[in-house]
Protein backbone atom coordinates (compact mmCIF):
# COMPACT_ATOMS: atom_id res chain seq x y z
CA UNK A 1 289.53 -2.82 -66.01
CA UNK A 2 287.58 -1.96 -62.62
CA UNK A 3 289.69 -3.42 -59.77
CA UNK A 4 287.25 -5.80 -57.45
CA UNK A 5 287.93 -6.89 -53.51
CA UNK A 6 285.69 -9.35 -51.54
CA UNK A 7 285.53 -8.57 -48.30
CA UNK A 8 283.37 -11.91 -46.30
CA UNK A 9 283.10 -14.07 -43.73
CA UNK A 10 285.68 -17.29 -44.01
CA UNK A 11 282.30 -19.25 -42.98
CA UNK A 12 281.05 -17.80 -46.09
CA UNK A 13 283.45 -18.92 -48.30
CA UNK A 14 281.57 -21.97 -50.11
CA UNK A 15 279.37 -18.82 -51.37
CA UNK A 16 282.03 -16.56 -52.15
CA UNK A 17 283.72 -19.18 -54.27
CA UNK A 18 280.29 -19.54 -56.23
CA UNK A 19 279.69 -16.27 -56.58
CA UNK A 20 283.33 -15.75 -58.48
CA UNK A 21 282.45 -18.26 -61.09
CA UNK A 22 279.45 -16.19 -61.57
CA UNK A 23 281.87 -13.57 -62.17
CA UNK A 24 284.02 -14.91 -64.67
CA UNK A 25 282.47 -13.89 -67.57
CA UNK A 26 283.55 -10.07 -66.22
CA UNK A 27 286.66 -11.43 -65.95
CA UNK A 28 286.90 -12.42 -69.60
CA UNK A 29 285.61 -9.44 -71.35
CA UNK A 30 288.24 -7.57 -69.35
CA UNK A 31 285.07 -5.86 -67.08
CA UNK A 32 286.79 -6.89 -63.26
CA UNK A 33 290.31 -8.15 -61.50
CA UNK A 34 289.11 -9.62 -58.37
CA UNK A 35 290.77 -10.34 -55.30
CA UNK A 36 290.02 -11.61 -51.95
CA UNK A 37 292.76 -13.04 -48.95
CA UNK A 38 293.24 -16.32 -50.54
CA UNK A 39 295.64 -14.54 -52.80
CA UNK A 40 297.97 -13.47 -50.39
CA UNK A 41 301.17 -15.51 -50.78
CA UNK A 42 302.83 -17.23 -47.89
CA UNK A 43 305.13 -15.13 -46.21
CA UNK A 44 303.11 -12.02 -47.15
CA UNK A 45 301.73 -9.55 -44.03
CA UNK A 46 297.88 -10.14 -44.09
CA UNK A 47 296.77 -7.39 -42.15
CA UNK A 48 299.13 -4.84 -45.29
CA UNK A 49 298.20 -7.34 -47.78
CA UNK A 50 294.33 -6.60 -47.38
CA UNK A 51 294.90 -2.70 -46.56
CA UNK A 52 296.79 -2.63 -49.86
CA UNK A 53 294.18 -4.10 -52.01
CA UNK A 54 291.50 -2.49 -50.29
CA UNK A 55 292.88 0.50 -50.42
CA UNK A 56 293.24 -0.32 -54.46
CA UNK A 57 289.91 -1.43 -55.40
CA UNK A 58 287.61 0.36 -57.36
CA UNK A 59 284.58 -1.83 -56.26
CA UNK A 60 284.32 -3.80 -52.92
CA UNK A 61 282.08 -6.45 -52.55
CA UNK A 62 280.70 -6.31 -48.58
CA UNK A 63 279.55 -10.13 -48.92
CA UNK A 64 276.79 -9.69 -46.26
CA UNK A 65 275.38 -12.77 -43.37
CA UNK A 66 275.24 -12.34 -39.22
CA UNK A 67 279.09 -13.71 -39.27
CA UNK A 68 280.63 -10.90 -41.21
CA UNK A 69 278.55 -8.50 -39.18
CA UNK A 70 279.66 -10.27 -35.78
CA UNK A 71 283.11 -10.31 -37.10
CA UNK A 72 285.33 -7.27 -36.01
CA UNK A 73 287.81 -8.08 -38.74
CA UNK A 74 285.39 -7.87 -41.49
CA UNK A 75 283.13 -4.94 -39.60
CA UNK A 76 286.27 -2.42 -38.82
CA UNK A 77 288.98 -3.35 -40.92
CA UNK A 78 287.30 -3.64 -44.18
CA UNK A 79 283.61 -2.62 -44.23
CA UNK A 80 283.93 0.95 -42.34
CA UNK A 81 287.60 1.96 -44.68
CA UNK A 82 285.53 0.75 -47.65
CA UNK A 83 282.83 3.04 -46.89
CA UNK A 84 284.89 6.22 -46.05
CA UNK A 85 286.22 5.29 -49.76
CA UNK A 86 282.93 5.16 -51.32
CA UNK A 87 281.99 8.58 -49.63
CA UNK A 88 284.53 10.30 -50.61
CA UNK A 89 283.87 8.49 -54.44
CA UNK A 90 286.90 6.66 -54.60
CA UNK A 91 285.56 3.16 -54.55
CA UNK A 92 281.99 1.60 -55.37
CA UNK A 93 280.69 -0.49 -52.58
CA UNK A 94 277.82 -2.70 -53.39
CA UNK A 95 276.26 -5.03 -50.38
CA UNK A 96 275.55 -8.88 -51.64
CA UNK A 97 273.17 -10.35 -49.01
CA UNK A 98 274.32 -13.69 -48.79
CA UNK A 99 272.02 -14.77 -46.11
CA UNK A 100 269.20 -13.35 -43.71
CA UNK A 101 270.47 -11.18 -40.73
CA UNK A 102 269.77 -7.97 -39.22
CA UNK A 103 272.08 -5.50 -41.77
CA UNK A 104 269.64 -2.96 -42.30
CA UNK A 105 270.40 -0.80 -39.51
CA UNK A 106 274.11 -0.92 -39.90
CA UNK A 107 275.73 1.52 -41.68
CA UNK A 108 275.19 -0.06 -45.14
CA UNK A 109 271.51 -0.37 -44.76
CA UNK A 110 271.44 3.26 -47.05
CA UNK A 111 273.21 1.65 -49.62
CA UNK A 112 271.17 -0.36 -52.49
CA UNK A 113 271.99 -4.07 -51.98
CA UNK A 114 272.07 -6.85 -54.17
CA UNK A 115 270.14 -9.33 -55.49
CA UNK A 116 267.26 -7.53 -56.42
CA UNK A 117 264.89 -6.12 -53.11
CA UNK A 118 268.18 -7.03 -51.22
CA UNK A 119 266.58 -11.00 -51.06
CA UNK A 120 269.27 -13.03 -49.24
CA UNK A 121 270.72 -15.38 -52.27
CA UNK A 122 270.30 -18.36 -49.89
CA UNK A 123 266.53 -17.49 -49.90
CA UNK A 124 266.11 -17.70 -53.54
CA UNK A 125 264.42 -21.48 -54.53
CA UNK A 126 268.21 -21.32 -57.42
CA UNK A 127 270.83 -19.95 -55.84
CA UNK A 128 272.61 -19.83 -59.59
CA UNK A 129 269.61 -17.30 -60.06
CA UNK A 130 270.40 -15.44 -57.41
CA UNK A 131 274.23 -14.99 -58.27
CA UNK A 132 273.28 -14.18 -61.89
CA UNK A 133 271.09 -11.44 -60.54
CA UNK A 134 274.28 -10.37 -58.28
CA UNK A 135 276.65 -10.68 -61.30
CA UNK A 136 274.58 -8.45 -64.01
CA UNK A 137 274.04 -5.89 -61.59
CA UNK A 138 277.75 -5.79 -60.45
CA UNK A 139 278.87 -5.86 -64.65
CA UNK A 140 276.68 -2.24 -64.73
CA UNK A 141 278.75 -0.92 -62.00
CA UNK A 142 282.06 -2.25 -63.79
CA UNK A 143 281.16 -1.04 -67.19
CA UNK A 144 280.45 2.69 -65.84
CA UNK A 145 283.57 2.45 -64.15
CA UNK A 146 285.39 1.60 -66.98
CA UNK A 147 283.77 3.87 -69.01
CA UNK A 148 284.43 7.00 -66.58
CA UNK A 149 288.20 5.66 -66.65
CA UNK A 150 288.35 5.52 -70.72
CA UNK A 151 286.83 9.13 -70.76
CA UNK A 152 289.11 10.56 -68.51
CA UNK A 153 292.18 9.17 -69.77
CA UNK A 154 290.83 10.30 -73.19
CA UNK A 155 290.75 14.00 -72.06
CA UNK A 156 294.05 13.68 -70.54
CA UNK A 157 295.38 12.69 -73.76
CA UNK A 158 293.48 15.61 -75.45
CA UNK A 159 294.90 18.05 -73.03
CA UNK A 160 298.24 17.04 -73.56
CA UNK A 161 298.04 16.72 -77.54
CA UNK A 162 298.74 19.16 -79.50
CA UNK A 163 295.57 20.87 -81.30
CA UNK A 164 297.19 19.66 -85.26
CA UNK A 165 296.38 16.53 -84.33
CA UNK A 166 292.70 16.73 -82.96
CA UNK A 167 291.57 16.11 -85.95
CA UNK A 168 293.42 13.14 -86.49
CA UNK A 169 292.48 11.29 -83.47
CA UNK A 170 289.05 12.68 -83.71
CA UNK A 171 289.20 11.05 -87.23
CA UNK A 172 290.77 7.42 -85.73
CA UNK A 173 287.95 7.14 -83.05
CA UNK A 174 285.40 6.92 -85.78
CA UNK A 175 286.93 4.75 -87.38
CA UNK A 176 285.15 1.25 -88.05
CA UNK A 177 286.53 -1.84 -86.57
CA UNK A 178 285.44 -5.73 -85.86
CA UNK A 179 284.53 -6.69 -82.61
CA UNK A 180 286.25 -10.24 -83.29
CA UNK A 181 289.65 -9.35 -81.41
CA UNK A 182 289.59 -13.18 -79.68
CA UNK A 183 293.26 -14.91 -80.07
CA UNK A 184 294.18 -18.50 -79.22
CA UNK A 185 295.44 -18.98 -76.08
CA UNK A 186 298.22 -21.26 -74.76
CA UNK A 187 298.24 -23.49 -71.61
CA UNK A 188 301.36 -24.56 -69.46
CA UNK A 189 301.74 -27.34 -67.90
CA UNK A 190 301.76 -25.25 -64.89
CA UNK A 191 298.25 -23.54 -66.01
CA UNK A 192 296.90 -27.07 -66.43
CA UNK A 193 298.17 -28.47 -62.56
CA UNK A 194 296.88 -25.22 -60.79
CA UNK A 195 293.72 -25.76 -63.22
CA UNK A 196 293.42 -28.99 -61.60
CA UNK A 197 294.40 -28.83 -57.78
CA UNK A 198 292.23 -25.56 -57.19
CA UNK A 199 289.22 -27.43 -58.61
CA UNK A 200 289.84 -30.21 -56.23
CA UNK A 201 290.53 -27.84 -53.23
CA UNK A 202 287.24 -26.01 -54.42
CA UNK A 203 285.41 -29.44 -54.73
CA UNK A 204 286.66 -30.56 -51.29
CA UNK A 205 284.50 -27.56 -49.84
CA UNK A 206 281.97 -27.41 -52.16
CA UNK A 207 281.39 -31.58 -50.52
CA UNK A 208 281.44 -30.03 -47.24
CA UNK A 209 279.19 -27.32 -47.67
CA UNK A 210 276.86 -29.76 -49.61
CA UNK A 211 276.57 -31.89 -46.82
CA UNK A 212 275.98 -29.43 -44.29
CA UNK A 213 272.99 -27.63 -46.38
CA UNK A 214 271.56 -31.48 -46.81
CA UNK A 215 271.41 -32.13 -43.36
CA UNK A 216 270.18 -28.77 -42.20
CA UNK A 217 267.33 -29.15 -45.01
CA UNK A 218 266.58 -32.73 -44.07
CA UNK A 219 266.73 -33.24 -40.45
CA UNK A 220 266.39 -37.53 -41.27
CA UNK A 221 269.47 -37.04 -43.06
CA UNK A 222 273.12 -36.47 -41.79
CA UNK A 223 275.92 -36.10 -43.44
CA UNK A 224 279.98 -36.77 -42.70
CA UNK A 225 282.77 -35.14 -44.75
CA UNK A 226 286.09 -36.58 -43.98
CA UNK A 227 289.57 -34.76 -45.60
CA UNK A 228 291.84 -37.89 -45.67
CA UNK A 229 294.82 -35.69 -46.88
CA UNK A 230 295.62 -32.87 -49.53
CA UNK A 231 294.76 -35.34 -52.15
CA UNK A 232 291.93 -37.52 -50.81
CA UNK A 233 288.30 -36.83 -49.35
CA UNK A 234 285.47 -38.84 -48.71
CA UNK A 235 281.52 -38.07 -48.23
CA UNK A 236 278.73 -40.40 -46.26
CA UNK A 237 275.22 -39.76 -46.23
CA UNK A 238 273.36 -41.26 -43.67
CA UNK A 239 269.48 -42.04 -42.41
CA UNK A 240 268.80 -42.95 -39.24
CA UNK A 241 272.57 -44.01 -38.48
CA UNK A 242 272.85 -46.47 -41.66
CA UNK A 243 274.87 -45.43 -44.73
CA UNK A 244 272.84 -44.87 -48.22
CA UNK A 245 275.22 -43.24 -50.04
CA UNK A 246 278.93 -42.81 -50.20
CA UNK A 247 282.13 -41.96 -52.29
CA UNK A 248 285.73 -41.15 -52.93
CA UNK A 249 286.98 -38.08 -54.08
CA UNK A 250 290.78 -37.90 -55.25
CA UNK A 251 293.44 -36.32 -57.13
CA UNK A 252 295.32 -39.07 -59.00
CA UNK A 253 294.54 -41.87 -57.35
CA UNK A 254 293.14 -45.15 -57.97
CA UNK A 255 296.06 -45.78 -60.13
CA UNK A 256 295.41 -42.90 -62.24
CA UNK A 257 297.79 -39.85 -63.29
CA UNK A 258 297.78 -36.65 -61.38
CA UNK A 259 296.26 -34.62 -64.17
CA UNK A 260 292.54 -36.57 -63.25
CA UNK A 261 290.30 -36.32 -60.37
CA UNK A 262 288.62 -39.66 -59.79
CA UNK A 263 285.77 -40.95 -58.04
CA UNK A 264 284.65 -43.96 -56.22
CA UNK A 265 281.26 -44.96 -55.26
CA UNK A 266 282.60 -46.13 -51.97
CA UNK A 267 284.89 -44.99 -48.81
CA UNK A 268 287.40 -47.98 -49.39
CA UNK A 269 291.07 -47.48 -48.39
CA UNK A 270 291.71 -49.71 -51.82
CA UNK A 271 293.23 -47.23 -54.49
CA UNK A 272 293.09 -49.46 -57.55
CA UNK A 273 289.44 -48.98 -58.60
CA UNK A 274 287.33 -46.11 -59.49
CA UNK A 275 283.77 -45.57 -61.36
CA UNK A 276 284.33 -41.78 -63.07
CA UNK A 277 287.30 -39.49 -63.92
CA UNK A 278 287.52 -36.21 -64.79
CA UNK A 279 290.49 -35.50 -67.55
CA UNK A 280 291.70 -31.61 -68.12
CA UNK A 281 291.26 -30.12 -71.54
CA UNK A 282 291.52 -27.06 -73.42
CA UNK A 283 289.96 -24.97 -76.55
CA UNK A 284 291.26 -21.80 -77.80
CA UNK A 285 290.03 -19.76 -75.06
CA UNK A 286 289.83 -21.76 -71.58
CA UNK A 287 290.68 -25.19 -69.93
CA UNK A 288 287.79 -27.58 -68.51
CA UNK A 289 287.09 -30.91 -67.44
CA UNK A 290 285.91 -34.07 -69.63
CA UNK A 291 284.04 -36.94 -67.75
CA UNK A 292 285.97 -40.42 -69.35
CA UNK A 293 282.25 -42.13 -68.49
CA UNK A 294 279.74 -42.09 -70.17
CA UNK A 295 277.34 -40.95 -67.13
CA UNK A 296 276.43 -37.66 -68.71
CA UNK A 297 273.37 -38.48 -71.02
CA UNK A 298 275.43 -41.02 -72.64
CA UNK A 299 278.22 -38.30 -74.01
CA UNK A 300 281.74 -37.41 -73.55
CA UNK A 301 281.68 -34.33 -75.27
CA UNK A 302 280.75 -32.25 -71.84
CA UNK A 303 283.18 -28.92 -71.08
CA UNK A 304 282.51 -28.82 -67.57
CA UNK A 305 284.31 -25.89 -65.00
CA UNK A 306 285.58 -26.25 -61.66
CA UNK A 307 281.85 -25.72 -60.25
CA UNK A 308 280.22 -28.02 -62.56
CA UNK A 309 282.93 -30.53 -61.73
CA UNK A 310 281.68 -30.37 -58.10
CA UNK A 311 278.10 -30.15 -59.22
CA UNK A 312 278.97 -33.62 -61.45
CA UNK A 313 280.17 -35.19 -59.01
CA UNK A 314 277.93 -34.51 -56.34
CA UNK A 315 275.18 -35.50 -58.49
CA UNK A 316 276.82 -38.81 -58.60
CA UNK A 317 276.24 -39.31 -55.02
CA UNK A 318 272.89 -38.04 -54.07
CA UNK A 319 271.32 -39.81 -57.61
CA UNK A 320 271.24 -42.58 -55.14
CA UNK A 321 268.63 -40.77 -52.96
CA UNK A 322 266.69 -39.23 -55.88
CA UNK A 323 265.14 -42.23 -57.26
């Protein structure tokens, strides 16, 4: 398993979050551990926390846009390290041009950037397309890593075999086998509430971000994103200074348990209604959210993640302006 650091922009970090769910099929078939500073535990020393995992990683990510270029942090501390490491072939450094700036003439602009022609992903008409593009070409990097890795640790154990048994393992690695090695897996109730509260953290901003990109797209449009507390946020849409659409966003609320996140098609400070609610389940391999409604094409049966819980919802809202 290749070890995998983001190093980005905070301003970017509505795309960075994206970007990791496009990674998470990596993640499953073992390919990537990834790691950025929203890992580091309270308490912990950030400036030691991100030398020590940068220092660890077999591929960085330099998440590319004209704020991590006109940040120092991101410039000095982590791009310029990361590319002493990939000189000296310690580390695999691979540019993702999140959006247009000016990086060719910086010192990565001799490296081969992702997505494909180095087209900023916030350029592409699907920005899902984009990060697909980003993801395949970073699962090439990971499985020649990984593959490197398995070889060398194979001749290590060759060296230090003895030559009777050679054969033997020569033997063993030829030996058929299924490629069915998937096991159940069990969730806690612990897996289930982080589950839960980081989709609703991640929802909060993906709201915000939404909002933003609306308004900057659609000048007649503005938008207002208000975080009423750690459990609560609300979103307005509005043209020419008169709400058309607006909702509700919480975690347990409305009368509901904790383990939902419900939604309101209204900024109300009454908590006993709601129109939709998201419920946490599980199969053998993952957990996901159900919609209780039936605003999905009529069906329950939907296994949505934490990004197409924010996509559902926020489809909810801006239906409104669609018709």
């Amino acid at each position: 398993m290749a070890s995998l650091f983001f190093s980005y922009s905070h301003i970017d970090e509505q795309l960075r979050d994206r970007l990791e769910v496009h990674l998470a099929q990596l993640k499953r078939d073992g390919l990537i551990d990834a790691w950025h500073d929203r890992r580091i535990l309270a308490g912990s020393n950030l400036d030691d926390s991100i030398s020590e995992q940068l220092e660890a990683a077999d591929i960085v990510l330099l998440l590319v846009s004209s704020d991590f270029i006109n940040s120092d942090y991101c410039y000095s501390r982590e791009m310029e390290p990361a590319l002493e490491r990939h000189a000296r072939k310690e580390a695999h450094v691979i540019p993702v041009i999140l959006r247009a700036c000016d990086w060719t003439s910086s010192p990565i602009g001799k490296l081969l950037a992702v997505p494909t022609d180095a087209r900023a992903v916030t350029s592409w008409p699907n920005q899902d397309e984009a990060l697909t593009d980003v993801a395949k070409a970073i699962r090439k990097v990971a499985n020649s890593l990984v593959s490197k890795n398995a070889a060398a640790q194979s001749q290590i154990r060759s060296a230090q075999a003895p030559s009777i048994a050679a054969p033997a393992a020569a033997a063993a690695e030829l030996l058929p086998r299924s490629s069915n090695m998937r096991l159940k897996k069990e969730f806690s109730d612990f897996d289930r509430d982080e589950f839960i509260t980081g989709t609703f953290d991640f929802m909060a901003r993906f709201f915000d971000g939404s909002l933003q990109e609306l308004g900057a797209r659609h000048p007649d449009f503005k938008g207002r994103f208000e975080r009423i507390d750690s459990r609560k946020f609300t979103a307005s849409i509005y043209k020419g200074g008169k709400a058309v659409a607006q909702c509700t966003v919480a975690l347990g609320a409305f009368g509901r348990s904790t383990g939902e996140i419900t939604y309101s098609d209204q900024v109300s400070s009454h908590s006993n209604s709601y129109n939709e609610a998201l419920t946490v389940g599980a199969d053998s391999q993952q957990l996901f959210f159900k919609p209780m409604m039936s605003m999905m094409g009529g069906s329950r049966d939907h296994q949505l993640s934490s990004q197409g819980a924010a996509e559902y919802y926020w489809s909810r809202l801006i239906e409104r302006l669609q018709g």
